[in-house]
C-alpha atoms as a PDB file:
ATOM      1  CA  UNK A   1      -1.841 131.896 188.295  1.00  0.00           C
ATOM      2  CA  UNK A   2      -1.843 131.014 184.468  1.00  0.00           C
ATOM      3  CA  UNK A   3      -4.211 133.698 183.552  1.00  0.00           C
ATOM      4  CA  UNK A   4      -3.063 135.173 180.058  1.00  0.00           C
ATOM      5  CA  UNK A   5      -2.445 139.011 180.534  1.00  0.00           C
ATOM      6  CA  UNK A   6      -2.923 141.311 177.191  1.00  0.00           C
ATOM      7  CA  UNK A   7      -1.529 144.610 177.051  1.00  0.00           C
ATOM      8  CA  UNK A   8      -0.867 147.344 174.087  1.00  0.00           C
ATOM      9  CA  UNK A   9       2.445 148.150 172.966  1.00  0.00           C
ATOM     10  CA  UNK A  10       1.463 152.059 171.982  1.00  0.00           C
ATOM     11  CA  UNK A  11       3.491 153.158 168.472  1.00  0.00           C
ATOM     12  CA  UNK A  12       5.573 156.233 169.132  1.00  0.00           C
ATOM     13  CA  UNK A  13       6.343 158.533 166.700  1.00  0.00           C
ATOM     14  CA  UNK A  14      10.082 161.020 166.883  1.00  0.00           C
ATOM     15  CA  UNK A  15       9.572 164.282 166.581  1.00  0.00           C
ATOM     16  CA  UNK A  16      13.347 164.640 167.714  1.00  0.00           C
ATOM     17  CA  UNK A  17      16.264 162.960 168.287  1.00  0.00           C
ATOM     18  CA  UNK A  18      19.815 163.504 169.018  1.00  0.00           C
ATOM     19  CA  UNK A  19      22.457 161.026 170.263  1.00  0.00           C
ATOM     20  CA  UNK A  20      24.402 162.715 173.061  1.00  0.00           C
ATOM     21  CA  UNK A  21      27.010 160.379 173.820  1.00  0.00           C
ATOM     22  CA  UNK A  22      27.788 156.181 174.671  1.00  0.00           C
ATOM     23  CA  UNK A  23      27.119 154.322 177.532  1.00  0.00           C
ATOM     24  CA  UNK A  24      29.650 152.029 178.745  1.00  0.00           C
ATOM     25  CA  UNK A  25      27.495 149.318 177.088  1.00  0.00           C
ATOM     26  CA  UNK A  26      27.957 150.330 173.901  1.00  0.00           C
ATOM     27  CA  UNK A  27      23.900 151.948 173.924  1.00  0.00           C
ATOM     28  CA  UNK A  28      23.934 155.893 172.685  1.00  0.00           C
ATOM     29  CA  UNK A  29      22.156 158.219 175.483  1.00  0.00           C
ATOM     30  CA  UNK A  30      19.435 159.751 173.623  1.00  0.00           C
ATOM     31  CA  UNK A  31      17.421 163.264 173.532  1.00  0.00           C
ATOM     32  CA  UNK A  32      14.196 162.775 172.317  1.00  0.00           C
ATOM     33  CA  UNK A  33      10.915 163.881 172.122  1.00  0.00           C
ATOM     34  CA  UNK A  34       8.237 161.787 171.017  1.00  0.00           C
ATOM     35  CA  UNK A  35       4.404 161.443 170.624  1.00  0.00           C
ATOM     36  CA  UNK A  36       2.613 158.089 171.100  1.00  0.00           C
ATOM     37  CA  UNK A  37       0.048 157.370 168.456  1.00  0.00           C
ATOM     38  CA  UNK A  38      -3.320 155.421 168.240  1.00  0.00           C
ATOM     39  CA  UNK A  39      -1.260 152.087 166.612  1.00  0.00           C
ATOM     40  CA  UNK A  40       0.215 149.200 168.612  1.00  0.00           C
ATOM     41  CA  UNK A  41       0.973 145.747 168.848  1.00  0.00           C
ATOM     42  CA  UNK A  42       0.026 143.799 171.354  1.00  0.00           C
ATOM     43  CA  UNK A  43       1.767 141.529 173.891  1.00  0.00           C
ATOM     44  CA  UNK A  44       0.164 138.635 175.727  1.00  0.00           C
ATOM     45  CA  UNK A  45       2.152 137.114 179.143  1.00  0.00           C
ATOM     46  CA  UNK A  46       1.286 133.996 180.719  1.00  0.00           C
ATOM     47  CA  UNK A  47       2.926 133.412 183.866  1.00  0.00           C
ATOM     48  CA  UNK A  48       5.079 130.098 184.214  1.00  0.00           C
ATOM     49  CA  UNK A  49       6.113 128.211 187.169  1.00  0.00           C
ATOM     50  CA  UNK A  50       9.613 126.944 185.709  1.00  0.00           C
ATOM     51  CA  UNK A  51      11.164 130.387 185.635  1.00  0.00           C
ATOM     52  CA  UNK A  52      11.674 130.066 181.656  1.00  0.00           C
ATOM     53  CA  UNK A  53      10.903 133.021 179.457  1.00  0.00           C
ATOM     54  CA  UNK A  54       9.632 131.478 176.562  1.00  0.00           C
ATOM     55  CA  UNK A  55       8.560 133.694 173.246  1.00  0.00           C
ATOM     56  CA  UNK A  56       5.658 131.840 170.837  1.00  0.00           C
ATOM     57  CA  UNK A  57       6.174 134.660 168.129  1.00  0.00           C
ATOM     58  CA  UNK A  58       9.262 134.796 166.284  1.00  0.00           C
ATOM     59  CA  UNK A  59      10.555 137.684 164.539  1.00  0.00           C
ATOM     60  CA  UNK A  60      12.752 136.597 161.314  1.00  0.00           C
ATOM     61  CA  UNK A  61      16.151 137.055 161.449  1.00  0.00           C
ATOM     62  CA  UNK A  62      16.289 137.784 165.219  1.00  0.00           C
ATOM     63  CA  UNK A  63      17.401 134.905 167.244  1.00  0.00           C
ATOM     64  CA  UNK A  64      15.452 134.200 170.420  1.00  0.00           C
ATOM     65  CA  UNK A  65      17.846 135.679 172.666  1.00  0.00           C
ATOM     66  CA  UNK A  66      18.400 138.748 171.030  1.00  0.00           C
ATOM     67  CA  UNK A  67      15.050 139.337 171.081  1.00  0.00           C
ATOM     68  CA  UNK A  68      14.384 142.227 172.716  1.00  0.00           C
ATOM     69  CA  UNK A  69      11.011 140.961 174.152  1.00  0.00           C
ATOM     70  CA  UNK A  70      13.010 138.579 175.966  1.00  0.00           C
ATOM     71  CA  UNK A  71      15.971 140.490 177.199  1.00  0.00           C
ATOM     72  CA  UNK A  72      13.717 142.689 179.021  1.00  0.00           C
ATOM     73  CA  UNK A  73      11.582 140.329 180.599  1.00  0.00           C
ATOM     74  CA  UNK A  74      14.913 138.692 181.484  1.00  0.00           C
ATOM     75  CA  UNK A  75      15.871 141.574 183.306  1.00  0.00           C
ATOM     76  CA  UNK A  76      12.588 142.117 185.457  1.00  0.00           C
ATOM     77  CA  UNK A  77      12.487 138.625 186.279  1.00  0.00           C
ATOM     78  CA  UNK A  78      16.615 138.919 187.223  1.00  0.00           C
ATOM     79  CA  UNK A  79      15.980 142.734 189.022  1.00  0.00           C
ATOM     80  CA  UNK A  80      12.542 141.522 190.495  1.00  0.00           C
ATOM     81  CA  UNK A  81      14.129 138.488 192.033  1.00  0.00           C
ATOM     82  CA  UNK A  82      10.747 136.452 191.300  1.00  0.00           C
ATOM     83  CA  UNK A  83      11.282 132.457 190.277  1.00  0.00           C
ATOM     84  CA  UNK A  84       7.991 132.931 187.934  1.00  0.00           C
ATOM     85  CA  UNK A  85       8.972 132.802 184.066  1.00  0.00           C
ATOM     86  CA  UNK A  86       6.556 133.645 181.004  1.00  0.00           C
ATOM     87  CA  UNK A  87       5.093 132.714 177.732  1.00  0.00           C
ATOM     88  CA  UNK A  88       5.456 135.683 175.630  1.00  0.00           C
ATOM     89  CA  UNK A  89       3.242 136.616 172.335  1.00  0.00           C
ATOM     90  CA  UNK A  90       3.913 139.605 169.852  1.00  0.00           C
ATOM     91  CA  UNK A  91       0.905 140.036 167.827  1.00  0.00           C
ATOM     92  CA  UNK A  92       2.487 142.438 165.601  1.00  0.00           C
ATOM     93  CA  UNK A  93       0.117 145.552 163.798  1.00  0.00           C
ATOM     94  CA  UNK A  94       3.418 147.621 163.908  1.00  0.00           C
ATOM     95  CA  UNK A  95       5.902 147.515 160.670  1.00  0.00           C
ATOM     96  CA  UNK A  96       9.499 146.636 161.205  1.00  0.00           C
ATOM     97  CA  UNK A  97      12.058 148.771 160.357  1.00  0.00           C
ATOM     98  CA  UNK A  98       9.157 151.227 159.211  1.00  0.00           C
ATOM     99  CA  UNK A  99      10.681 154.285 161.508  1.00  0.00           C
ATOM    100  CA  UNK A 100       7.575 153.233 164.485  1.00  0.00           C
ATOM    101  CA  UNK A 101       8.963 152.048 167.597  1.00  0.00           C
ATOM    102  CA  UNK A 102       6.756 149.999 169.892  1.00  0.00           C
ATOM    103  CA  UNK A 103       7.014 151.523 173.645  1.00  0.00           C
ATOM    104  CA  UNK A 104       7.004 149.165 176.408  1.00  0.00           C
ATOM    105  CA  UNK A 105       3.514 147.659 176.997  1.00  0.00           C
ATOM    106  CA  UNK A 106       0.956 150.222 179.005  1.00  0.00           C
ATOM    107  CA  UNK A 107      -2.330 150.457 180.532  1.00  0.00           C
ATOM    108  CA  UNK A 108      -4.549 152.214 177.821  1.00  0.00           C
ATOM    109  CA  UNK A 109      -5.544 155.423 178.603  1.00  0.00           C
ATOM    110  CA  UNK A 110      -8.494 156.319 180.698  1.00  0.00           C
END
């Protein structure tokens, strides 16, 4: 059950993007149109058996929390109704801030 699981976090690049309104949330809706590119970072999950989401890798200035890394896997674990947790690592190839986004983590392409 504790069998690390390493996937790439493709780079995408916009090509377009216009923000079309708010969401009650206070997130924009978006239309975009964007192109994934050969540069990612990567994200290693190890299951837990507590049900704690734990992240190893830190960003500066971001508290855990906030992390967005964590929020989501908060959210799967909250939608999916599992009592599993995870160790979470960002091994980071992407800069910050440097107009790259990091999609959420895929299969690589066959």
């Amino acid at each position: 059950m504790n069998a690390p699981l390493t996937l790439p976090a493709p780079a995408k690049l916009n090509r377009m993007l216009h923000i079309v309104g708010r969401r009650d949330d206070g997130y924009h809706l978006l239309q975009t149109l964007f192109q994934f590119i050969d540069l990612c970072d990567q994200l290693t999950l190890t299951p837990r058996s507590d049900g704690e989401i734990h992240l190893i890798s830190e960003v500066s200035g971001v508290s855990h929390d906030d992390n967005l890394v964590v929020r989501a896997a908060r959210l799967l674990q909250t939608h999916s109704g599992t009592p599993l947790g995870a160790t979470l690592k960002i091994a980071k190839q992407l800069p910050m801030g440097g107009g790259l986004g990091a999609a959420a983590p895929t299969q690589p392409p066959r």
